[in-house]
Protein backbone atom coordinates (compact mmCIF):
# COMPACT_ATOMS: atom_id res chain seq x y z
CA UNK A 1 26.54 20.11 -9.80
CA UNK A 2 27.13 16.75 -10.71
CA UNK A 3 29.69 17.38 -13.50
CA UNK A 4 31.42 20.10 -11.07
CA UNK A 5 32.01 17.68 -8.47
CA UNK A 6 33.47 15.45 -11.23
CA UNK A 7 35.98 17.60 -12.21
CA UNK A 8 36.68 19.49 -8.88
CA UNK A 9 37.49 15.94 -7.09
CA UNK A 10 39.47 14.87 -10.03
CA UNK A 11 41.73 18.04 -10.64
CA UNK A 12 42.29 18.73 -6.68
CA UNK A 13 45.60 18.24 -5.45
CA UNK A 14 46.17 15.27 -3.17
CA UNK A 15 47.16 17.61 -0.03
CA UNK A 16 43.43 18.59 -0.09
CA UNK A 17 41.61 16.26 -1.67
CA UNK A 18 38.56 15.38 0.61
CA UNK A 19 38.89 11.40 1.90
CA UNK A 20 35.00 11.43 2.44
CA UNK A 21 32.68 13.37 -0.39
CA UNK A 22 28.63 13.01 0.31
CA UNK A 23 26.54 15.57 -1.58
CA UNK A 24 22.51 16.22 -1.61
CA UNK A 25 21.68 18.53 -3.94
CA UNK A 26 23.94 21.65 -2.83
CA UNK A 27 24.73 20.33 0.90
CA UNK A 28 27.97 18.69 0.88
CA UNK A 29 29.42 16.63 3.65
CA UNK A 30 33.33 16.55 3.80
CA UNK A 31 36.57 14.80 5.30
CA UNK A 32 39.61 16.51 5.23
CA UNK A 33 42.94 17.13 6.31
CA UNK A 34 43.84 19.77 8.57
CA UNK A 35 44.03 22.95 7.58
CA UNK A 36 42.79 22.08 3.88
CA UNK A 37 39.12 23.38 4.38
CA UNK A 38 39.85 26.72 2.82
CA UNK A 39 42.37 25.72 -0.08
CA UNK A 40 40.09 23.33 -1.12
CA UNK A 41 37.20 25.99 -1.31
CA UNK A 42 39.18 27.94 -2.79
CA UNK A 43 39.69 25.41 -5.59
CA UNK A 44 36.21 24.48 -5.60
CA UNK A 45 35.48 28.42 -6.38
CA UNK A 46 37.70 28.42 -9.62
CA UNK A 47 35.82 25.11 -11.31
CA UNK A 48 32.89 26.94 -12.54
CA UNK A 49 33.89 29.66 -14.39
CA UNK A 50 30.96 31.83 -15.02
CA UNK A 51 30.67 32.69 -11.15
CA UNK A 52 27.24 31.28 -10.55
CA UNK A 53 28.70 28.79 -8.12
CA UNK A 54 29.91 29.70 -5.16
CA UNK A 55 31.10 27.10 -2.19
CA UNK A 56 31.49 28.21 1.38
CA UNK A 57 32.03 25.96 4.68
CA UNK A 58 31.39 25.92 8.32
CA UNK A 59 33.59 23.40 10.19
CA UNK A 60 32.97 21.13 13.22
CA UNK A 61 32.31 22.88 16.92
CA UNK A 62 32.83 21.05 19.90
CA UNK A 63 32.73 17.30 18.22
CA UNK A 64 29.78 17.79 15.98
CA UNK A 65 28.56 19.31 12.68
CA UNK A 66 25.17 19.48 11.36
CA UNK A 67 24.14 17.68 7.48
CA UNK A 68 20.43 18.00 6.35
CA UNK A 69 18.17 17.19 9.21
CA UNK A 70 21.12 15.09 11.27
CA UNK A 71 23.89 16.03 13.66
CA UNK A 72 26.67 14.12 13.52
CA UNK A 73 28.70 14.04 17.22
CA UNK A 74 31.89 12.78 17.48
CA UNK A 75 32.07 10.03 20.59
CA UNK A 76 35.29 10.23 23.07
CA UNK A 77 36.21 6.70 21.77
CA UNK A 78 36.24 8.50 18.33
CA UNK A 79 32.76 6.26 16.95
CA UNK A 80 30.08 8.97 15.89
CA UNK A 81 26.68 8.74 16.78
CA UNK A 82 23.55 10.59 14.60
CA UNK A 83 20.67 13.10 16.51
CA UNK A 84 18.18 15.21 14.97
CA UNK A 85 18.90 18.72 14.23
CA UNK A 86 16.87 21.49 14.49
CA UNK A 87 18.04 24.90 12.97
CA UNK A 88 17.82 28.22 15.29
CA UNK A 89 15.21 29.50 14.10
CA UNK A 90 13.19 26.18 14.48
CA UNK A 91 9.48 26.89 15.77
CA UNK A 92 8.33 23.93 17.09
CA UNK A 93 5.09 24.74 15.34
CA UNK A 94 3.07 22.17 13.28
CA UNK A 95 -0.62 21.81 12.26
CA UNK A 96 -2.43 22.32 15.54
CA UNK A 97 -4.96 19.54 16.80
CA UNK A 98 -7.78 22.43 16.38
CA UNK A 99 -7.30 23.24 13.17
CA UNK A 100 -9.83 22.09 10.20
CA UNK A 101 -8.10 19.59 8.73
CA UNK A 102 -8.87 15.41 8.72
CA UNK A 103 -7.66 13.61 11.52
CA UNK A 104 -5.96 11.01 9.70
CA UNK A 105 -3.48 14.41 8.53
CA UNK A 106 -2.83 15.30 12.61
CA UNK A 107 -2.16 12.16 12.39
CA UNK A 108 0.30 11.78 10.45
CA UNK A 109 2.08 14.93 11.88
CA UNK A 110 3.30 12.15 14.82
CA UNK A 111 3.64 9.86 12.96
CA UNK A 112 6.34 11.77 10.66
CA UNK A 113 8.04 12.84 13.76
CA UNK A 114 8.25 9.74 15.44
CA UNK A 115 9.08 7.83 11.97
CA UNK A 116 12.14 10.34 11.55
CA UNK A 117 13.53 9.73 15.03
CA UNK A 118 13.81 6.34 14.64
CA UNK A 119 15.55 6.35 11.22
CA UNK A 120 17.78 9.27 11.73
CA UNK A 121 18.65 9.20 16.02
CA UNK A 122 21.22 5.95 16.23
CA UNK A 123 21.22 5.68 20.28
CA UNK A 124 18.34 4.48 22.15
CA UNK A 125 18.67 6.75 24.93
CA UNK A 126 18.46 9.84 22.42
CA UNK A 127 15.66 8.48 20.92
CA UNK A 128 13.77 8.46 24.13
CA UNK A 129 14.89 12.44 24.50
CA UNK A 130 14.10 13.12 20.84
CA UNK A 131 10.50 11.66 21.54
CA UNK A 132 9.90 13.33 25.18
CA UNK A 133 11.00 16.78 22.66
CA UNK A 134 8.73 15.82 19.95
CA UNK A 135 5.31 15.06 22.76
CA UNK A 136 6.26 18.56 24.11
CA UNK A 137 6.18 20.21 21.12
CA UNK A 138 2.38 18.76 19.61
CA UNK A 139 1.17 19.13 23.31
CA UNK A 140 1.88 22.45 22.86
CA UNK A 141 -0.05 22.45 19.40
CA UNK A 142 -3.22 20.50 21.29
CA UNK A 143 -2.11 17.08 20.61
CA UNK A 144 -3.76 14.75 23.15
CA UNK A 145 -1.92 11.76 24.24
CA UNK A 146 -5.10 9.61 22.91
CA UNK A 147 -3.39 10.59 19.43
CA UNK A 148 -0.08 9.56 20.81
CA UNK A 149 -1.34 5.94 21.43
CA UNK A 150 -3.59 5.91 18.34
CA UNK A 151 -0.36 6.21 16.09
CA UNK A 152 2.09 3.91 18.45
CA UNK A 153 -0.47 1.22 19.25
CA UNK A 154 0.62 -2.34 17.19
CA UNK A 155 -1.12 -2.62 13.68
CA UNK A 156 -3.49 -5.50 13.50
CA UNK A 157 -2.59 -7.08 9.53
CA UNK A 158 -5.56 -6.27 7.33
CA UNK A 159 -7.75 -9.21 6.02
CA UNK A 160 -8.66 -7.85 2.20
CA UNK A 161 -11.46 -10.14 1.01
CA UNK A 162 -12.34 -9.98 -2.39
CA UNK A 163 -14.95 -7.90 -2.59
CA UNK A 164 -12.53 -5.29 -0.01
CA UNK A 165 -9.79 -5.60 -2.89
CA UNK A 166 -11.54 -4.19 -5.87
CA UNK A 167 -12.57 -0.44 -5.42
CA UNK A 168 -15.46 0.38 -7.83
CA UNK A 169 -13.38 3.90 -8.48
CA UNK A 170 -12.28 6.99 -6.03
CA UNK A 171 -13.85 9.99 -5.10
CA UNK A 172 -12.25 13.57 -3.92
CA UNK A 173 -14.73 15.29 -0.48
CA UNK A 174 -14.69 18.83 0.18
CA UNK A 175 -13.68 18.65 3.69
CA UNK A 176 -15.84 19.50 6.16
CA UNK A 177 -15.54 18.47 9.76
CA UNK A 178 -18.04 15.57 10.97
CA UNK A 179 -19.47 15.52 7.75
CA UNK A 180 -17.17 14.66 5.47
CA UNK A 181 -16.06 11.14 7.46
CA UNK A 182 -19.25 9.94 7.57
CA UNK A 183 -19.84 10.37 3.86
CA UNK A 184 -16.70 8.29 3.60
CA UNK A 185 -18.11 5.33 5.28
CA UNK A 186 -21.43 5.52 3.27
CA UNK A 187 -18.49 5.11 0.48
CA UNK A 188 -16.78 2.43 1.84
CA UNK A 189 -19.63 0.47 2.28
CA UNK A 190 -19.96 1.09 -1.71
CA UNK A 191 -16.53 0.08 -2.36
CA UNK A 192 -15.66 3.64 -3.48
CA UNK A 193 -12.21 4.79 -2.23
CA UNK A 194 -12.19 8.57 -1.57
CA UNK A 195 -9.85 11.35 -0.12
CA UNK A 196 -10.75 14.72 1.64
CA UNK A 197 -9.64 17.93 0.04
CA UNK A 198 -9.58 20.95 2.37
CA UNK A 199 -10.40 24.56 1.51
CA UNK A 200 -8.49 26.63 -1.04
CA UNK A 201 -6.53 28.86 1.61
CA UNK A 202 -5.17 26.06 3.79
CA UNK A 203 -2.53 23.69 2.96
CA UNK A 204 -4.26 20.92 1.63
CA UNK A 205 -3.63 16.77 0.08
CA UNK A 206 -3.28 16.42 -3.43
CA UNK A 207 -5.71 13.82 -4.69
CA UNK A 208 -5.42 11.78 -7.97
CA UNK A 209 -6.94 12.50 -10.72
């Protein structure tokens, strides 16, 4: 990909070569002129010669065009501003609260969420609609708001004393719910760092070697 864009961008003819060229793997965000979309997938078409590669395009719709996991909107002063997008066919549906997995992984279910709306949404007021959206969606997955305000409370800074620092080596747990954190603070108290590996048929952590 990298050596087709090369030579696409350098053998296009100036009426439709893009002025803005942003690729991520095999999504490709574009500016063009008017009218050039199509020519210039049509030239992008002809670079590879074996056929493998094939380009095709969607154009904006009412102001605003999706690009990975953003939307981009066009403003009526002509500024953009960034939301998250979710496809069609988005669920809403995430590991559920129930489910026998370690807390600390529900966890950090919100914590993605609420991470990725504050990198990717640019306006404050959409951020506060992206994260009513995103509380709907784990309520509906038995997410309590305790969990909420776990995850958004302020983090105290840790105080690692020496003997806190140095981990006498790292054990993998079997899951098992109840169990399995209290054998972790039997290890802690040891100094032993450890992870918790679920069950073969659910989606589970990978833990070091």
């Amino acid at each position: 990909m990298e050596w087709l864009e090369q030579e696409a961008l350098a053998t296009a003819h100036l009426d439709i070569k893009p002025r803005l060229w942003k690729r991520y793997v095999d999504d490709v965000l574009e500016i063009v002129n008017k009218g050039s979309a199509e020519p210039l997938t049509e030239h992008l078409n002809q670079i590879d010669k074996t056929g493998n590669i094939k380009f095709a395009y969607e154009t904006e719709e009412n102001q605003q065009i999706p690009f990975l996991d953003t939307l981009i909107v066009k403003k009526p002063d002509g500024s953009i501003k960034l939301l998250f997008y979710r496809k069609k066919t988005h669920t809403d549906q995430y590991l559920h609260f129930q489910s026998h997995h370690p807390l600390q992984h529900k966890l950090s279910v919100i914590r993605t969420l609420m991470d990725r709306k504050d990198k990717v949404v640019t306006e404050e007021k959409d951020r506060e609609l992206e994260e009513v959206k995103i509380k709907e969606a784990l309520a509906r997955c038995g997410y309590p708001e305790r969990a909420f305000k776990t995850v958004l409370k302020p983090s105290k800074p840790k105080v690692n004393s020496q003997s806190q620092s140095k981990s006498r080596g790292f054990v993998c747990l079997p899951y098992k719910q109840g169990l399995s954190e209290k054998t972790r603070r039997i290890f802690q108290e040891t100094r032993l760092s450890s992870e918790f590996q679920t069950s073969q048929n659910v989606e589970k952590p990978s833990c070091p070697p």
